[in-house]
PDB file of N, CA and C in Angstrom:
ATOM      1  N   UNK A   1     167.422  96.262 116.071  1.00  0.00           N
ATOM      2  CA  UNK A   1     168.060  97.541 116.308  1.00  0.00           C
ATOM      3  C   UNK A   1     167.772  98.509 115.169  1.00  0.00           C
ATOM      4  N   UNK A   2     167.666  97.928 113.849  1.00  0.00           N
ATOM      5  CA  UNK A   2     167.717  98.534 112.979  1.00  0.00           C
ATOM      6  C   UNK A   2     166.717  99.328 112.833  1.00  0.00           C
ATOM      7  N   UNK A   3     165.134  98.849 113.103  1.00  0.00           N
ATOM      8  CA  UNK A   3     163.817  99.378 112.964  1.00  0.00           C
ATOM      9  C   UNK A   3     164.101 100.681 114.166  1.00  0.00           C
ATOM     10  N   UNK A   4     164.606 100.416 115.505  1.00  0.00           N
ATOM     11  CA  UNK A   4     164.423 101.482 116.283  1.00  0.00           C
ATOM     12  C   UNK A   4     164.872 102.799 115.822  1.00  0.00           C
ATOM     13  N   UNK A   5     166.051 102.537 114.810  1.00  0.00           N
ATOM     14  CA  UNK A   5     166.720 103.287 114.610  1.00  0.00           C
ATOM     15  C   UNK A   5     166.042 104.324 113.101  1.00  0.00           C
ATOM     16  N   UNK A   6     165.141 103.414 112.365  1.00  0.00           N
ATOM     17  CA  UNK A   6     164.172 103.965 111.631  1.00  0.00           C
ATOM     18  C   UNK A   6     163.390 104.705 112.094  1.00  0.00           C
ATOM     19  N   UNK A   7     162.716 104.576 112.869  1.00  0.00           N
ATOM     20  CA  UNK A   7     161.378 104.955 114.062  1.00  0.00           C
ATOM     21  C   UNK A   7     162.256 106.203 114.104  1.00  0.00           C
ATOM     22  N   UNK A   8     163.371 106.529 114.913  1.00  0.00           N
ATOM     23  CA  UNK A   8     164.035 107.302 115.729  1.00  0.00           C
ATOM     24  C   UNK A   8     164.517 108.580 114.498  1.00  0.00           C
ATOM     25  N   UNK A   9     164.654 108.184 113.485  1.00  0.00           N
ATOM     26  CA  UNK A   9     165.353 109.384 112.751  1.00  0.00           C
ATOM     27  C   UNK A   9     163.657 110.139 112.128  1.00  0.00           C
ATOM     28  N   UNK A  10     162.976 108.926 111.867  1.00  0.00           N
ATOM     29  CA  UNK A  10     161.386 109.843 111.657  1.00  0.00           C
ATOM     30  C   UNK A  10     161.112 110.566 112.395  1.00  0.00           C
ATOM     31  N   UNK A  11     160.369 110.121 113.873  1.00  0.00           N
ATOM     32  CA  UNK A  11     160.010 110.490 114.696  1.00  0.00           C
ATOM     33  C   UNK A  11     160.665 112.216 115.090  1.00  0.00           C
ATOM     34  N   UNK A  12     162.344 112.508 115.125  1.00  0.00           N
ATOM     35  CA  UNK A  12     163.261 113.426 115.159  1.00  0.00           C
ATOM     36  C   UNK A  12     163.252 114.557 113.584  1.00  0.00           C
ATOM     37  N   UNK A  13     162.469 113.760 112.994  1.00  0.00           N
ATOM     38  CA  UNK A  13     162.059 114.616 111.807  1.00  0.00           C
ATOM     39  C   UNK A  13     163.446 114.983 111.068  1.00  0.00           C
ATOM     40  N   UNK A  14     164.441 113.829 111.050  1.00  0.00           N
ATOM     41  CA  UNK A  14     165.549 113.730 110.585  1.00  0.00           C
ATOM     42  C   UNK A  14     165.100 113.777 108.896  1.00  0.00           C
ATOM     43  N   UNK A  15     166.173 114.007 107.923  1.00  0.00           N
ATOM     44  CA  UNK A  15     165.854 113.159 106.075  1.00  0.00           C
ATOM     45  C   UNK A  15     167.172 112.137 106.222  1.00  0.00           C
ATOM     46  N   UNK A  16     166.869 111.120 104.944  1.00  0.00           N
ATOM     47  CA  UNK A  16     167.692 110.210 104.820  1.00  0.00           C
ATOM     48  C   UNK A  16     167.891 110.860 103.324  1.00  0.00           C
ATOM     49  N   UNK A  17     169.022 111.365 103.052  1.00  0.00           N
ATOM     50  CA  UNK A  17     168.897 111.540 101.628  1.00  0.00           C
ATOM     51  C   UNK A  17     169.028 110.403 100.325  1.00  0.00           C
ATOM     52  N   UNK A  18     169.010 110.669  99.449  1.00  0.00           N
ATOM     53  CA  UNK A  18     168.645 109.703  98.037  1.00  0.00           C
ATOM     54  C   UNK A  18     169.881 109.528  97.884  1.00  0.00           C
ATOM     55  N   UNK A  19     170.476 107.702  97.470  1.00  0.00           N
ATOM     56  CA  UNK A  19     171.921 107.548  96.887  1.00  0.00           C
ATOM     57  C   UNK A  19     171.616 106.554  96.113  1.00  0.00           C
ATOM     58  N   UNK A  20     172.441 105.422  95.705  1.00  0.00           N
ATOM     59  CA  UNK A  20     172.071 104.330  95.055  1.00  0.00           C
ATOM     60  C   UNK A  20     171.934 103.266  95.680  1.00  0.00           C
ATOM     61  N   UNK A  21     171.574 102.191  94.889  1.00  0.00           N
ATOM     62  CA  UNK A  21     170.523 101.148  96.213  1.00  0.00           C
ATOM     63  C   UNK A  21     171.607  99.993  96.419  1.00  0.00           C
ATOM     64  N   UNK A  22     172.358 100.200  95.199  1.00  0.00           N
ATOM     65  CA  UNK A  22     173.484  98.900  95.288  1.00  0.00           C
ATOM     66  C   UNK A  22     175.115  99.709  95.892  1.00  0.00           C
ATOM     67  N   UNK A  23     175.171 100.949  95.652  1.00  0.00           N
ATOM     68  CA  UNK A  23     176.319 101.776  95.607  1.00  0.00           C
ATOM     69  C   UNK A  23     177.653 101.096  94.803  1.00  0.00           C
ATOM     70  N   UNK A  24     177.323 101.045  94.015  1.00  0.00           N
ATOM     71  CA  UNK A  24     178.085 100.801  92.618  1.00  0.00           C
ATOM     72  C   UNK A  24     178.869 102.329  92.634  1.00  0.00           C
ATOM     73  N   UNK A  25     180.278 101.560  91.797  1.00  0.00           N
ATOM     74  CA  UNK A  25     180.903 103.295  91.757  1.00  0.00           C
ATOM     75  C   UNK A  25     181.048 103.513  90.465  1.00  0.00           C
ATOM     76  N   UNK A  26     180.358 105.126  90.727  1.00  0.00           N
ATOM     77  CA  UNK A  26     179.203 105.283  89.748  1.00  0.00           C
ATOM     78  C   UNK A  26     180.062 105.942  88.415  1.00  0.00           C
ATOM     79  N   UNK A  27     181.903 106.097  88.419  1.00  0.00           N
ATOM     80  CA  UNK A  27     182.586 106.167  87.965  1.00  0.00           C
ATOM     81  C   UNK A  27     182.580 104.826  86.753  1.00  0.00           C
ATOM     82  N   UNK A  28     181.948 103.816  86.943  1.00  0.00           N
ATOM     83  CA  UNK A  28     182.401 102.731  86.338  1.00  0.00           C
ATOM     84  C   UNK A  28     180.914 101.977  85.767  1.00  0.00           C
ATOM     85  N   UNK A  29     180.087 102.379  85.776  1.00  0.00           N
ATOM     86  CA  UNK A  29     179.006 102.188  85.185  1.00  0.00           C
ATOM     87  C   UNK A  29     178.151 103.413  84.133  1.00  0.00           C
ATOM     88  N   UNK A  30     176.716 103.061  83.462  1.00  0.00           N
ATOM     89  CA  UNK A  30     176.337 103.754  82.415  1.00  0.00           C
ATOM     90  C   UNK A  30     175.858 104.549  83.184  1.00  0.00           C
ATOM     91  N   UNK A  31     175.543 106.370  82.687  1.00  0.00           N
ATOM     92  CA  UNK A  31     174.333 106.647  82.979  1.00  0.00           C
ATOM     93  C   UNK A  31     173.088 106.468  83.360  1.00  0.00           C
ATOM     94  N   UNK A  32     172.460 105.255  81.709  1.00  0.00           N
ATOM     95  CA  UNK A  32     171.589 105.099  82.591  1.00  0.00           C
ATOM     96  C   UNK A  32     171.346 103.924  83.903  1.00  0.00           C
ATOM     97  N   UNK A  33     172.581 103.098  83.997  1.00  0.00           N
ATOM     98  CA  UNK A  33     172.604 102.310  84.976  1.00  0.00           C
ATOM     99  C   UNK A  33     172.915 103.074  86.372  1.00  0.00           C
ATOM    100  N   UNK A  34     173.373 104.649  86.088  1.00  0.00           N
ATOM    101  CA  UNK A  34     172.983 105.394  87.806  1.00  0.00           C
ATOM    102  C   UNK A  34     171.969 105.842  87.930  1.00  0.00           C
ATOM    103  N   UNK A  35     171.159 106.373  87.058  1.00  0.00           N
ATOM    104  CA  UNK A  35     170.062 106.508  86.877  1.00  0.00           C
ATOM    105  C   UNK A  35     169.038 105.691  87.974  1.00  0.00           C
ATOM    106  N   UNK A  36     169.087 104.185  86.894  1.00  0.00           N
ATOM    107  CA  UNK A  36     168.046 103.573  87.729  1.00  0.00           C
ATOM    108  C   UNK A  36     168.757 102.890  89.383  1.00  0.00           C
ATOM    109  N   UNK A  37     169.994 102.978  89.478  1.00  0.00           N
ATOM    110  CA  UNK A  37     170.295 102.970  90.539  1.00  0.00           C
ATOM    111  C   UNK A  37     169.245 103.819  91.579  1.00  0.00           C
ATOM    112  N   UNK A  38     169.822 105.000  91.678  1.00  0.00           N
ATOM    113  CA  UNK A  38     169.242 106.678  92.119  1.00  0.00           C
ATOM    114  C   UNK A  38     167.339 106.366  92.278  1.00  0.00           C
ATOM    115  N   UNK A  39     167.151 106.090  91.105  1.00  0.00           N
ATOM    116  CA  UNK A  39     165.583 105.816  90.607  1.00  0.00           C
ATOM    117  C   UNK A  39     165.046 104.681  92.277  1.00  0.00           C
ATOM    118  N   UNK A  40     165.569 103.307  92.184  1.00  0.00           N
ATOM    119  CA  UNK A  40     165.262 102.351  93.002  1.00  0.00           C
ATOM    120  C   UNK A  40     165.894 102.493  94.297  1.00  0.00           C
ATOM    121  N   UNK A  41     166.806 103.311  94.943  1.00  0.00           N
ATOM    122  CA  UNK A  41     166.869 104.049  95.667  1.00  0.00           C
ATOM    123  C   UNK A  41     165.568 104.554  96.354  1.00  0.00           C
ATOM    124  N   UNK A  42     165.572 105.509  95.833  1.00  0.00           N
ATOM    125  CA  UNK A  42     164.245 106.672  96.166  1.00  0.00           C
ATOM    126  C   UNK A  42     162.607 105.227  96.460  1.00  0.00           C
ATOM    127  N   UNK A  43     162.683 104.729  95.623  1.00  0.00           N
ATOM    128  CA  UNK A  43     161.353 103.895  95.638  1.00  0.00           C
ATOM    129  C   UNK A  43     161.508 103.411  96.962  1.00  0.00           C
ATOM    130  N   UNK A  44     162.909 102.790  97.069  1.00  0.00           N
ATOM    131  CA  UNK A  44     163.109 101.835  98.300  1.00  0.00           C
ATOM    132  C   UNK A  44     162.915 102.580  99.600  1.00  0.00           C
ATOM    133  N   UNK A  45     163.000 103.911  99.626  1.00  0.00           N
ATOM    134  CA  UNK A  45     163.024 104.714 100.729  1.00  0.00           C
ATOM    135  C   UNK A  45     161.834 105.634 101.235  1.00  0.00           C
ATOM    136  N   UNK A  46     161.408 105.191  99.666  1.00  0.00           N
ATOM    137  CA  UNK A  46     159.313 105.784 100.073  1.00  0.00           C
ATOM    138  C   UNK A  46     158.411 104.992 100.327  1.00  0.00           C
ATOM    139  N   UNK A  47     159.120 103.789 100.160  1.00  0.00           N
ATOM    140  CA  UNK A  47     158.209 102.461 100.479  1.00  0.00           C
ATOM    141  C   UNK A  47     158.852 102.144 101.938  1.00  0.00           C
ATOM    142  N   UNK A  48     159.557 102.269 102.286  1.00  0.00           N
ATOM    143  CA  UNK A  48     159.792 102.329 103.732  1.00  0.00           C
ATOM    144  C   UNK A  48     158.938 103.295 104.716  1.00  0.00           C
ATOM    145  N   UNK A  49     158.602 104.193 104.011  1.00  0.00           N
ATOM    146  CA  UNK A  49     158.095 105.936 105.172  1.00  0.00           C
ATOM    147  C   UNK A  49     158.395 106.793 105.502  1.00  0.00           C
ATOM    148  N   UNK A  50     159.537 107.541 104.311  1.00  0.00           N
ATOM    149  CA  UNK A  50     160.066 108.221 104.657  1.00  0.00           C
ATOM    150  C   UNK A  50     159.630 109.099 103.212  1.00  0.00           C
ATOM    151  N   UNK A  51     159.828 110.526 103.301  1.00  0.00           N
ATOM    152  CA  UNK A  51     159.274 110.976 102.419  1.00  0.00           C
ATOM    153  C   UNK A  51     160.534 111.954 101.617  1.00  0.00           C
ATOM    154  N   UNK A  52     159.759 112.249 100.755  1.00  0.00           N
ATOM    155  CA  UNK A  52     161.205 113.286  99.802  1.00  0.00           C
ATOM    156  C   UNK A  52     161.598 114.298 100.414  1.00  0.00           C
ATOM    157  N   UNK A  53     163.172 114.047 100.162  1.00  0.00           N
ATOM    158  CA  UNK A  53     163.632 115.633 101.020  1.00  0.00           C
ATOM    159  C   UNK A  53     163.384 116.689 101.069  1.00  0.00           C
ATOM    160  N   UNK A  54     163.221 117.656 101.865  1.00  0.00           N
ATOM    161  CA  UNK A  54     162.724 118.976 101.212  1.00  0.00           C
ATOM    162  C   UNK A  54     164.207 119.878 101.452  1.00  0.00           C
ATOM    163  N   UNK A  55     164.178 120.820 100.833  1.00  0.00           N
ATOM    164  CA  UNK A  55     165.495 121.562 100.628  1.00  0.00           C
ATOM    165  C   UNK A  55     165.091 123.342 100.887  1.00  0.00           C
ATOM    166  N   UNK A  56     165.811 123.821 101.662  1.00  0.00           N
ATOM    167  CA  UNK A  56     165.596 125.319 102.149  1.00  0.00           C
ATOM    168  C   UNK A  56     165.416 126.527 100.619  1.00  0.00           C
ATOM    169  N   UNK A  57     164.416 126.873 100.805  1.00  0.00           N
ATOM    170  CA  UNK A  57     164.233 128.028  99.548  1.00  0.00           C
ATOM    171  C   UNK A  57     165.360 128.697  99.149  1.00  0.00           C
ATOM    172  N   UNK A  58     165.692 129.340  98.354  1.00  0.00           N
ATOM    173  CA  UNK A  58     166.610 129.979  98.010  1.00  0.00           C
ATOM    174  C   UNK A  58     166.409 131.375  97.638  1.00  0.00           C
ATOM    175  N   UNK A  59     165.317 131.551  97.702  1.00  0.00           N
ATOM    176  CA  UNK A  59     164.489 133.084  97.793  1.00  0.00           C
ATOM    177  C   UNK A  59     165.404 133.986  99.179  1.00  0.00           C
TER     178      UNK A  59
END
Protein backbone atom coordinates (compact mmCIF):
# COMPACT_ATOMS: atom_id res chain seq x y z
CA UNK A 1 0.00 0.00 0.00
CA UNK A 2 2.65 2.05 0.99
CA UNK A 3 4.64 2.23 -2.46
CA UNK A 4 1.18 3.09 -4.22
CA UNK A 5 0.86 5.70 -2.12
CA UNK A 6 4.52 6.99 -3.00
CA UNK A 7 3.90 6.61 -6.76
CA UNK A 8 0.58 8.59 -6.13
CA UNK A 9 1.78 11.77 -4.30
CA UNK A 10 4.76 11.98 -7.17
CA UNK A 11 2.94 11.29 -9.95
CA UNK A 12 0.13 14.33 -8.45
CA UNK A 13 3.23 16.43 -8.21
CA UNK A 14 2.47 16.58 -4.49
CA UNK A 15 6.05 17.70 -1.90
CA UNK A 16 6.68 15.71 1.15
CA UNK A 17 8.28 18.25 3.23
CA UNK A 18 11.71 17.79 5.33
CA UNK A 19 11.28 16.72 9.25
CA UNK A 20 13.37 14.42 11.28
CA UNK A 21 13.99 10.84 10.48
CA UNK A 22 13.58 9.55 14.06
CA UNK A 23 11.12 12.52 15.30
CA UNK A 24 12.76 12.95 18.49
CA UNK A 25 11.34 15.99 20.41
CA UNK A 26 13.47 18.27 19.35
CA UNK A 27 12.83 20.24 22.68
CA UNK A 28 14.99 17.62 24.41
CA UNK A 29 17.92 17.01 22.36
CA UNK A 30 21.28 19.03 21.00
CA UNK A 31 21.31 21.19 18.16
CA UNK A 32 23.48 19.48 16.60
CA UNK A 33 21.61 16.22 17.18
CA UNK A 34 18.45 18.12 15.15
CA UNK A 35 20.58 19.03 12.85
CA UNK A 36 21.65 15.71 11.73
CA UNK A 37 18.28 14.50 12.42
CA UNK A 38 16.79 17.20 9.62
CA UNK A 39 20.22 16.38 7.62
CA UNK A 40 19.23 12.28 7.32
CA UNK A 41 15.82 13.15 6.82
CA UNK A 42 16.31 14.99 3.60
CA UNK A 43 18.94 12.18 2.37
CA UNK A 44 16.28 9.60 3.19
CA UNK A 45 13.75 11.38 1.04
CA UNK A 46 16.10 12.03 -2.02
CA UNK A 47 17.11 8.65 -2.06
CA UNK A 48 13.65 7.62 -2.28
CA UNK A 49 12.65 10.18 -5.51
CA UNK A 50 11.47 12.77 -4.38
CA UNK A 51 13.11 15.98 -4.84
CA UNK A 52 13.64 19.34 -2.74
CA UNK A 53 10.80 21.44 -2.09
CA UNK A 54 10.42 24.32 -3.99
CA UNK A 55 8.79 27.33 -2.27
CA UNK A 56 6.70 30.27 -4.12
CA UNK A 57 8.96 33.48 -4.86
CA UNK A 58 8.45 36.19 -2.80
CA UNK A 59 9.12 38.81 -5.42
Amino acid sequence: MLPDIVKRVREERHEVCNHTFHHPSLHHISHNKALSEWIRAGQHRLSNGYRNPSFPSTE
